[in-house]
PDB file of N, CA and C in Angstrom:
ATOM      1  N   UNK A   1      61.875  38.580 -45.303  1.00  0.00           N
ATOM      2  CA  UNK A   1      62.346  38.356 -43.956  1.00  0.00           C
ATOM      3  C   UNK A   1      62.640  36.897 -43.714  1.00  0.00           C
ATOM      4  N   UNK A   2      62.591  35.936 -44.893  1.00  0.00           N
ATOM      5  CA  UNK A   2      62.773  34.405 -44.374  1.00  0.00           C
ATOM      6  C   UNK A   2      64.642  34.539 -44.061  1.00  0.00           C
ATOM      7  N   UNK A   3      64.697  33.723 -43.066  1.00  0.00           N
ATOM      8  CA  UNK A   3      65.455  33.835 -42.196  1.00  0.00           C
ATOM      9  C   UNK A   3      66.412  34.459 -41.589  1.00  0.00           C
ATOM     10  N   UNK A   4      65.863  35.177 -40.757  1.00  0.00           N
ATOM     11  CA  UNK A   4      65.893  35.890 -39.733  1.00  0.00           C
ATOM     12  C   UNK A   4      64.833  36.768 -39.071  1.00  0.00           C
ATOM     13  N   UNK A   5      64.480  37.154 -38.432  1.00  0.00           N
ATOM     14  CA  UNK A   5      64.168  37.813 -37.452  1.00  0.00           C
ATOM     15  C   UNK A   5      63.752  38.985 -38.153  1.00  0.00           C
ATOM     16  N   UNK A   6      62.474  39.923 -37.845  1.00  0.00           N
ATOM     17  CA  UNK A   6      62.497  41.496 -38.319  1.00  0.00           C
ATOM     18  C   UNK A   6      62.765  42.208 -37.578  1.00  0.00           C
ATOM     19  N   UNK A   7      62.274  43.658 -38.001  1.00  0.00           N
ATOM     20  CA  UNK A   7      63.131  44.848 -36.836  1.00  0.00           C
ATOM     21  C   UNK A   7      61.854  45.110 -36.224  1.00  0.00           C
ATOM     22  N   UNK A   8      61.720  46.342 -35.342  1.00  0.00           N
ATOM     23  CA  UNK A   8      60.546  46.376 -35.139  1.00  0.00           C
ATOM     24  C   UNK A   8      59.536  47.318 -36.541  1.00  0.00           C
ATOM     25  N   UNK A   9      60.059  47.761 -37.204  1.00  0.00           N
ATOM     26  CA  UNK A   9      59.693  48.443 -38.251  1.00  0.00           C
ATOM     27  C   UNK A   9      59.348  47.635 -39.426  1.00  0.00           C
ATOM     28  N   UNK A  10      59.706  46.485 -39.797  1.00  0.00           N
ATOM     29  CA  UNK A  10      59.272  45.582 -40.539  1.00  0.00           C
ATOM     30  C   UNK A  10      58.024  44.702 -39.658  1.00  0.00           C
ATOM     31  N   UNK A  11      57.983  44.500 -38.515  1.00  0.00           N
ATOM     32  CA  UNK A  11      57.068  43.505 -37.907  1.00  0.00           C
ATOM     33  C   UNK A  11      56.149  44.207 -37.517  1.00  0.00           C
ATOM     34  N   UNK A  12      56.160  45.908 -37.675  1.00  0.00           N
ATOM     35  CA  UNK A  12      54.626  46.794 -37.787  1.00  0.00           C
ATOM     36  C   UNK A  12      54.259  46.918 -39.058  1.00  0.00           C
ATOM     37  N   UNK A  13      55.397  46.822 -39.908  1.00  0.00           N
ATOM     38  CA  UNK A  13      54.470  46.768 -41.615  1.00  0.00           C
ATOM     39  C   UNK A  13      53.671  45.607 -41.835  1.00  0.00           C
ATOM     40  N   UNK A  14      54.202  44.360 -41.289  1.00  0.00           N
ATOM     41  CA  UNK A  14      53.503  43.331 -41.917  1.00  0.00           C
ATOM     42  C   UNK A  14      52.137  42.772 -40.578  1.00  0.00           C
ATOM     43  N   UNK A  15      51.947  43.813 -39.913  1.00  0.00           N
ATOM     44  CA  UNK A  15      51.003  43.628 -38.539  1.00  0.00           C
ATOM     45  C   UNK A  15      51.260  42.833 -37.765  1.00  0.00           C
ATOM     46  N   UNK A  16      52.140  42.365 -37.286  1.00  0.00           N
ATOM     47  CA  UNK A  16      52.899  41.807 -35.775  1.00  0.00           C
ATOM     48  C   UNK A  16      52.883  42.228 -34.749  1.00  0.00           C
ATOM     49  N   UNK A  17      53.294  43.921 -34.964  1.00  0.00           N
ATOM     50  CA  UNK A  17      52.842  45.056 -33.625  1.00  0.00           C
ATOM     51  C   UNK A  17      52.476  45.961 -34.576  1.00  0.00           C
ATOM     52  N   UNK A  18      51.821  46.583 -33.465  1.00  0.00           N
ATOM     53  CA  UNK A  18      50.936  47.920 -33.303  1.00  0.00           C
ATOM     54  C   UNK A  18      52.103  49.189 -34.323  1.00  0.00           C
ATOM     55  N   UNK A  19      51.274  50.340 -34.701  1.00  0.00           N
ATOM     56  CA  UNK A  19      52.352  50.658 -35.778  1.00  0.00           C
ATOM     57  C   UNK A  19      53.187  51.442 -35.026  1.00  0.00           C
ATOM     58  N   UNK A  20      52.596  51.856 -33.638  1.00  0.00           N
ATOM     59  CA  UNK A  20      53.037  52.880 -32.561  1.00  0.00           C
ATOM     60  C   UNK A  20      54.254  52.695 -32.077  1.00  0.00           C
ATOM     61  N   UNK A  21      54.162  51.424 -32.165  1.00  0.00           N
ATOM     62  CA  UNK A  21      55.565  51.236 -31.484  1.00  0.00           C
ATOM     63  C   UNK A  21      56.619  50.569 -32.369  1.00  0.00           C
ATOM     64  N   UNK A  22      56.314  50.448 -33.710  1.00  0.00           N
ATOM     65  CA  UNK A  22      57.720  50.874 -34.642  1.00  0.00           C
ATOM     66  C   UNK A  22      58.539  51.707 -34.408  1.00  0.00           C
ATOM     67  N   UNK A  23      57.936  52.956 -33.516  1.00  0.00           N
ATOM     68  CA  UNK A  23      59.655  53.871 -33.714  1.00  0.00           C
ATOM     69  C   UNK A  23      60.257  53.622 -32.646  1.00  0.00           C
ATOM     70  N   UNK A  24      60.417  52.564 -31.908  1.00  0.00           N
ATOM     71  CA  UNK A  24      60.610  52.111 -30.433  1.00  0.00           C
ATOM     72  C   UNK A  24      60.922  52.463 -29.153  1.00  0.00           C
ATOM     73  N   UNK A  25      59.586  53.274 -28.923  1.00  0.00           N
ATOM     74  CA  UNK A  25      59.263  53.955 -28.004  1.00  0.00           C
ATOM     75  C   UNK A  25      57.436  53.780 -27.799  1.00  0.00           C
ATOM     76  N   UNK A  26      57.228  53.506 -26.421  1.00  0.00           N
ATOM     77  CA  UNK A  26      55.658  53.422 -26.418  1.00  0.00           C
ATOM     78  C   UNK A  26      55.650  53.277 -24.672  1.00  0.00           C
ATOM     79  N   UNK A  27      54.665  53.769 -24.088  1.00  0.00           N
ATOM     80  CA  UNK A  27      54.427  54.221 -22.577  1.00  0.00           C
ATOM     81  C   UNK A  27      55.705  53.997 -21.582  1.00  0.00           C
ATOM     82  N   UNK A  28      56.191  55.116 -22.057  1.00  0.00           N
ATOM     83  CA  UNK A  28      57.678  55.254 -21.326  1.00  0.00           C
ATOM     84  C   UNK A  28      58.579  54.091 -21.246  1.00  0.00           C
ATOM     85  N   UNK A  29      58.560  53.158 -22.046  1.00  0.00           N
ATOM     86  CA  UNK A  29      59.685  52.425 -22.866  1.00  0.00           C
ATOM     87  C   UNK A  29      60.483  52.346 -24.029  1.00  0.00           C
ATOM     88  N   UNK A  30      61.494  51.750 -23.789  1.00  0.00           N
ATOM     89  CA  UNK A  30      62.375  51.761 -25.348  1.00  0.00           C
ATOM     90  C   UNK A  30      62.185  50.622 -25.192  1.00  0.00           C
ATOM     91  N   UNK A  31      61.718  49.719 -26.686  1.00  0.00           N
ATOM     92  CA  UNK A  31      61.476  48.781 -27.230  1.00  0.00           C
ATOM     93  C   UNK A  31      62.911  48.524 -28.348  1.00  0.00           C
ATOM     94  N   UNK A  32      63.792  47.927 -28.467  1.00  0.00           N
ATOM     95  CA  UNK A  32      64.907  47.309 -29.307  1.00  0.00           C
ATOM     96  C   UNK A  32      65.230  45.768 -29.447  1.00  0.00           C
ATOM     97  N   UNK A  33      65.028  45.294 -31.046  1.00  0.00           N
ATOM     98  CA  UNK A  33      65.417  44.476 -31.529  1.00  0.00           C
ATOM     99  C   UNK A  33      66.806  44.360 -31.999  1.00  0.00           C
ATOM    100  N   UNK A  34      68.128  43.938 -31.137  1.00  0.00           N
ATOM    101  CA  UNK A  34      69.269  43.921 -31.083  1.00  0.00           C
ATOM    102  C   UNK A  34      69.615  43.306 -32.532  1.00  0.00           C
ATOM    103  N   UNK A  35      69.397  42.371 -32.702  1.00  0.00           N
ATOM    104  CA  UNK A  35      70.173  41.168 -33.911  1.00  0.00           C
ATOM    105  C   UNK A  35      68.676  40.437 -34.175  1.00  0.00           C
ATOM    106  N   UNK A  36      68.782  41.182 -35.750  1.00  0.00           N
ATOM    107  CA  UNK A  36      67.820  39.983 -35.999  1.00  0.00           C
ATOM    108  C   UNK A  36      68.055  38.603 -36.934  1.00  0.00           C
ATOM    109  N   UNK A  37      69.063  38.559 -36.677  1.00  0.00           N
ATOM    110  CA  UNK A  37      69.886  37.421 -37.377  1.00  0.00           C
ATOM    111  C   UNK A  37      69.318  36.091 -35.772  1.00  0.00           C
ATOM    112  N   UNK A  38      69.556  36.456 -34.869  1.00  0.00           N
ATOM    113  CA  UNK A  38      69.398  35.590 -33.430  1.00  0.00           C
ATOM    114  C   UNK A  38      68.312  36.031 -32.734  1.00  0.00           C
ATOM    115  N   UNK A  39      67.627  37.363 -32.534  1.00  0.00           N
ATOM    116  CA  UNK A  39      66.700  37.553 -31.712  1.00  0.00           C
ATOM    117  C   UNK A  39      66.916  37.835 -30.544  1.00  0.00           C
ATOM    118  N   UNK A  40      66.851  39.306 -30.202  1.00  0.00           N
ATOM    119  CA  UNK A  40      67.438  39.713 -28.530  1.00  0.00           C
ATOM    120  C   UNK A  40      66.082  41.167 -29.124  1.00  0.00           C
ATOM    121  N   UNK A  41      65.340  40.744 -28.449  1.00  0.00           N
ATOM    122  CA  UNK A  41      64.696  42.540 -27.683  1.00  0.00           C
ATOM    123  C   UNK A  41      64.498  42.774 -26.675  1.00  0.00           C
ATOM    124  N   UNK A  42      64.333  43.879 -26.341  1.00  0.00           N
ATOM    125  CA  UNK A  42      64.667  44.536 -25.091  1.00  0.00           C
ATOM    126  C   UNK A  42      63.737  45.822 -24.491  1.00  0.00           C
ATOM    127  N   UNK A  43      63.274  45.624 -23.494  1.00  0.00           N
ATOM    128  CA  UNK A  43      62.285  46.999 -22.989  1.00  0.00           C
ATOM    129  C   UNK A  43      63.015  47.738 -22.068  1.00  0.00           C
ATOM    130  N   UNK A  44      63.489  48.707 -21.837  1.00  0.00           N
ATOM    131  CA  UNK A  44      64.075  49.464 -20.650  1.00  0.00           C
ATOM    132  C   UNK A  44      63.474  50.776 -20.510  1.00  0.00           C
ATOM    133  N   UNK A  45      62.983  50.850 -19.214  1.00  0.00           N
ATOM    134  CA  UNK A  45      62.006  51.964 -18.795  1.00  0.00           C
ATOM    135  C   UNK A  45      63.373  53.417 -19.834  1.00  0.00           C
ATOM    136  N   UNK A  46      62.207  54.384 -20.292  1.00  0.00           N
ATOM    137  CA  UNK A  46      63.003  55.980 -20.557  1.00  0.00           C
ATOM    138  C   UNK A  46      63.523  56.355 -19.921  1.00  0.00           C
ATOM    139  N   UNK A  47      62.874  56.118 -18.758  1.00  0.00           N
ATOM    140  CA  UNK A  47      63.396  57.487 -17.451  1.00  0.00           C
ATOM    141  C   UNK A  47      63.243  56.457 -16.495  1.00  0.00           C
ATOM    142  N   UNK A  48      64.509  55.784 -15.438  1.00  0.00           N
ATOM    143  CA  UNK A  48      64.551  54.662 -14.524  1.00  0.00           C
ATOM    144  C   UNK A  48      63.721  55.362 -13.512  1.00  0.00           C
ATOM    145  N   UNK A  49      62.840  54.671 -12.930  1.00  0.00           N
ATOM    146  CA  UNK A  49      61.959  55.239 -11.588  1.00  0.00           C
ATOM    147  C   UNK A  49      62.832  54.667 -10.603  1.00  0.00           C
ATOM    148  N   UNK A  50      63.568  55.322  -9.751  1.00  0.00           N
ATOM    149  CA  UNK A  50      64.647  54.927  -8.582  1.00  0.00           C
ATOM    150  C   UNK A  50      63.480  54.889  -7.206  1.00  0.00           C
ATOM    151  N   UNK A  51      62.564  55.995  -7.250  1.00  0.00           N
ATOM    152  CA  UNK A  51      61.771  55.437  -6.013  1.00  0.00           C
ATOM    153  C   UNK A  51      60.656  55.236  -6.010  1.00  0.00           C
ATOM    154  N   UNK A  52      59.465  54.778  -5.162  1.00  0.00           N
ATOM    155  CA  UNK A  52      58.423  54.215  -5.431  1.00  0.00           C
ATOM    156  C   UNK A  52      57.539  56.119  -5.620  1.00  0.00           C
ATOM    157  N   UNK A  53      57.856  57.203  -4.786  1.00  0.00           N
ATOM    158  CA  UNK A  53      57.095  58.220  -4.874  1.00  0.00           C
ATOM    159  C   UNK A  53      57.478  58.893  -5.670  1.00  0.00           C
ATOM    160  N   UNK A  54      58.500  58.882  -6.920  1.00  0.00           N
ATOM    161  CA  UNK A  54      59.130  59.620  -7.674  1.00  0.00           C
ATOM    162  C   UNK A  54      58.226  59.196  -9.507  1.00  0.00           C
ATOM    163  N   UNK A  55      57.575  59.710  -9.375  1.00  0.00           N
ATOM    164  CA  UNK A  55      56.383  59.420 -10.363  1.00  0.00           C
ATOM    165  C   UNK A  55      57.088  60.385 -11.857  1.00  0.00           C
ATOM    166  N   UNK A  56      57.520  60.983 -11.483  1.00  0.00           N
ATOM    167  CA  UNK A  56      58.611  61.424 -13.066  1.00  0.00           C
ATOM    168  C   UNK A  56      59.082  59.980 -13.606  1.00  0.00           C
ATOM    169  N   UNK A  57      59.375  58.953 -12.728  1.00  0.00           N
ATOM    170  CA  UNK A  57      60.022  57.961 -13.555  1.00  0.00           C
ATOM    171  C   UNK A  57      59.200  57.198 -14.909  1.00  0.00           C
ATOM    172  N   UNK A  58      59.266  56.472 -15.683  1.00  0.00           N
ATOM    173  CA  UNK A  58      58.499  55.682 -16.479  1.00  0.00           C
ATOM    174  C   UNK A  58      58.780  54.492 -16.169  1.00  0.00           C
ATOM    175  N   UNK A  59      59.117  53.565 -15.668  1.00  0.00           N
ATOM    176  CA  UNK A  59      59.191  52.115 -15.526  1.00  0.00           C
ATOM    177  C   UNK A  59      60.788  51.839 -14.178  1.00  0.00           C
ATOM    178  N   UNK A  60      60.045  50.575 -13.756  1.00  0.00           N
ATOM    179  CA  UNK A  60      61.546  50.394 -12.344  1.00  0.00           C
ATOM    180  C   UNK A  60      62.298  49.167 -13.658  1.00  0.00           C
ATOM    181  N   UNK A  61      61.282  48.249 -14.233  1.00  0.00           N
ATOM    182  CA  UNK A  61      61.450  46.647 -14.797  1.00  0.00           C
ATOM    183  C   UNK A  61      62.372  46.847 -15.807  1.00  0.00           C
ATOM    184  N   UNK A  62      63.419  45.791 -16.355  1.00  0.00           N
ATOM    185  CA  UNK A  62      63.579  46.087 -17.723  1.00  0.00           C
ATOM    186  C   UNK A  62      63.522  44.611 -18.161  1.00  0.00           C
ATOM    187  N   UNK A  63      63.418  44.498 -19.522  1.00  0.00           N
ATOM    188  CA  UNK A  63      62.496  43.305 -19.950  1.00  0.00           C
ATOM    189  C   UNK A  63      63.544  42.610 -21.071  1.00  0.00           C
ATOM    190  N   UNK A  64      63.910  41.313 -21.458  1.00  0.00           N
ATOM    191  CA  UNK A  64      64.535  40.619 -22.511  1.00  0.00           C
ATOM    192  C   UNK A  64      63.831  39.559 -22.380  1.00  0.00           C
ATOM    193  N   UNK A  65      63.725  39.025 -23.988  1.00  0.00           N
ATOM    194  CA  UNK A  65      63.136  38.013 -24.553  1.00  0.00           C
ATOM    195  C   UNK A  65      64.199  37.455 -25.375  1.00  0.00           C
ATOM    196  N   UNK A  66      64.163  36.774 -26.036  1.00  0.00           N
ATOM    197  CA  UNK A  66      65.094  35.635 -27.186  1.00  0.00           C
ATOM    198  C   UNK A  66      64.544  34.976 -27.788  1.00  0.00           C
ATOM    199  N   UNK A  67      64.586  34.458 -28.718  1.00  0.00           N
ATOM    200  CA  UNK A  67      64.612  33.190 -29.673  1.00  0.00           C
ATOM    201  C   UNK A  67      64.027  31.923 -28.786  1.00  0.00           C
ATOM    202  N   UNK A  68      64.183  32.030 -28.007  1.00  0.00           N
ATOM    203  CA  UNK A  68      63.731  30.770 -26.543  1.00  0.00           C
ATOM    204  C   UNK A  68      62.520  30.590 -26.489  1.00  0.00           C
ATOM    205  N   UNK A  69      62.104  32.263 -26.311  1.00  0.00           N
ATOM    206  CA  UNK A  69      60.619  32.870 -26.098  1.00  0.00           C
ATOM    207  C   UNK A  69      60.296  33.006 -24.402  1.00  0.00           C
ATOM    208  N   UNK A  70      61.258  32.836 -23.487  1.00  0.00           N
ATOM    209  CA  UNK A  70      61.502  33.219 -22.230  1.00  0.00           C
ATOM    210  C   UNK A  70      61.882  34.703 -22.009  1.00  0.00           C
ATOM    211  N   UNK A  71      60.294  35.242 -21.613  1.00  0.00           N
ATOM    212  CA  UNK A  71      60.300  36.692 -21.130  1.00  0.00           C
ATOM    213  C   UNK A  71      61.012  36.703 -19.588  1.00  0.00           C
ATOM    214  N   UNK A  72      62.338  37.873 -19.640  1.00  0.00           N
ATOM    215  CA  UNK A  72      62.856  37.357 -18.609  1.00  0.00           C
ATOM    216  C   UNK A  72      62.619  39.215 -17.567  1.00  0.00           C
ATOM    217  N   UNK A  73      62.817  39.735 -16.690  1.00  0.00           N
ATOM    218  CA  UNK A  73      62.659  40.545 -16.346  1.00  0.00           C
ATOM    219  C   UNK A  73      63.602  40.529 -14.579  1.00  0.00           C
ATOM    220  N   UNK A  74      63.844  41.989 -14.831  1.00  0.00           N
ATOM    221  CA  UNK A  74      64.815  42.906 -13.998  1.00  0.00           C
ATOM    222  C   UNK A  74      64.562  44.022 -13.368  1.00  0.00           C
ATOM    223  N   UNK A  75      64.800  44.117 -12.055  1.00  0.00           N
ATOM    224  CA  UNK A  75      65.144  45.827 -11.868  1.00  0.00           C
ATOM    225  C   UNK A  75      66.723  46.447 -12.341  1.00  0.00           C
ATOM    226  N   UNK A  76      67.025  46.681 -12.818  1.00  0.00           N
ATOM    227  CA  UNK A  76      68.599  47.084 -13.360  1.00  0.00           C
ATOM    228  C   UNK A  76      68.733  48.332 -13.705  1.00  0.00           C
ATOM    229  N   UNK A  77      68.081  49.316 -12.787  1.00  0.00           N
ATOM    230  CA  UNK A  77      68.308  50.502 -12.516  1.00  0.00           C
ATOM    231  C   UNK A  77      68.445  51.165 -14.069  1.00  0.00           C
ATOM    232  N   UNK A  78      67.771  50.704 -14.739  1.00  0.00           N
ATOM    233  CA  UNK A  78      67.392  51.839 -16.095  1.00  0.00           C
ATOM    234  C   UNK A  78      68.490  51.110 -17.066  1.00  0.00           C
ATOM    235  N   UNK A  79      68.966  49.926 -16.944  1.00  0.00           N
ATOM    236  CA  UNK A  79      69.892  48.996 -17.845  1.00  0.00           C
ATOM    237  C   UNK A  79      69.055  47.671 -18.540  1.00  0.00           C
ATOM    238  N   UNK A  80      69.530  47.493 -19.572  1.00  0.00           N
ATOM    239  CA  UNK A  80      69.245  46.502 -19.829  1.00  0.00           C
ATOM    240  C   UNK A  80      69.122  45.108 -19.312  1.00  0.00           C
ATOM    241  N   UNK A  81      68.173  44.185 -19.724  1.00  0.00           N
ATOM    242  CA  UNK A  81      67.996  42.781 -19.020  1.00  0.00           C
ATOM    243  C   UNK A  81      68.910  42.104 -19.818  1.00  0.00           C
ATOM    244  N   UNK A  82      68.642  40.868 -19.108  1.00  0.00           N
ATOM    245  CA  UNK A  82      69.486  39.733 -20.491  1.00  0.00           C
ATOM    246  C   UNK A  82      69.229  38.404 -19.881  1.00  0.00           C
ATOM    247  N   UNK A  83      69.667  37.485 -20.496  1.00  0.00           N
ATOM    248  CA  UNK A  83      69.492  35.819 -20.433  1.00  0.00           C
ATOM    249  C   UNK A  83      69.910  35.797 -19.361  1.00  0.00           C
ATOM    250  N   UNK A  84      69.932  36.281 -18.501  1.00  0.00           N
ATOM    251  CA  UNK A  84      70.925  35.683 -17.334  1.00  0.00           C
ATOM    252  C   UNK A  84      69.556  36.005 -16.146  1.00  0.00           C
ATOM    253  N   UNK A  85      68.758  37.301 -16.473  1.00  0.00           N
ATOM    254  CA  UNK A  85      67.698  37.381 -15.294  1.00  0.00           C
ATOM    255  C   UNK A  85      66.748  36.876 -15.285  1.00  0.00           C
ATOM    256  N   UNK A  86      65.701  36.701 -14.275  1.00  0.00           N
ATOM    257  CA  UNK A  86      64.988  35.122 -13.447  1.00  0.00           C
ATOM    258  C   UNK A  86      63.955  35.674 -14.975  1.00  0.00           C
ATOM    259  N   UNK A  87      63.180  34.327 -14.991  1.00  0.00           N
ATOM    260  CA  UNK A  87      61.772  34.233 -16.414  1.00  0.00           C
ATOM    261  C   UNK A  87      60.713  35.339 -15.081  1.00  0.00           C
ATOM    262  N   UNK A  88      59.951  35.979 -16.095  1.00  0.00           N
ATOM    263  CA  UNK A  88      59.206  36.801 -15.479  1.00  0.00           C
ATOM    264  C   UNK A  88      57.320  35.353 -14.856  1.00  0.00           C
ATOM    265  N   UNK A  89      57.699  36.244 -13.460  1.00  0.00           N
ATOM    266  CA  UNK A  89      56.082  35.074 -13.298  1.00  0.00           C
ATOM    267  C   UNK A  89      55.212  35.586 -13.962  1.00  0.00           C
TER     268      UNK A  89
END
């Protein structure tokens, strides 16, 4: 893996994460490592929760990180985040 980035399936073989969430999926998220040449992953709820009493949903947030290491976070209605949304407090 020297230079670049792993997938999430290489960074549970070598114990980085948990092995659970190699297949990238874990408490009603999709977990994706876009490019691992640059570094883009990404959390986006399974199932977008649109209202606060609608408990079928799995997550409102969706989550991007980078190469930066600035966890950034979104509501984007079951879409992906990206460099552009506020750093999470």
């Amino acid at each position: 893996m020297s230079g670049r980035y792993g997938s999430l399936a290489e960074l549970s073989a070598q114990g980085f994460l948990p092995s659970d969430l190699a297949g990238g999926s874990k408490d009603g998220y999709v977990f994706e490592i876009v490019n691992p040449d640059s570094y883009e992953a990404f959390a986006t709820p399974l199932i977008y929760r649109d209202r606060k009493w609608r408990l079928k949903g799995t997550g409102k947030r969706s989550f991007y990180v980078n190469e930066q290491g600035v966890l950034r976070d979104a509501d984007k209605k079951g879409a992906k985040a990206d460099a552009d949304d506020p750093p999470l407090d």
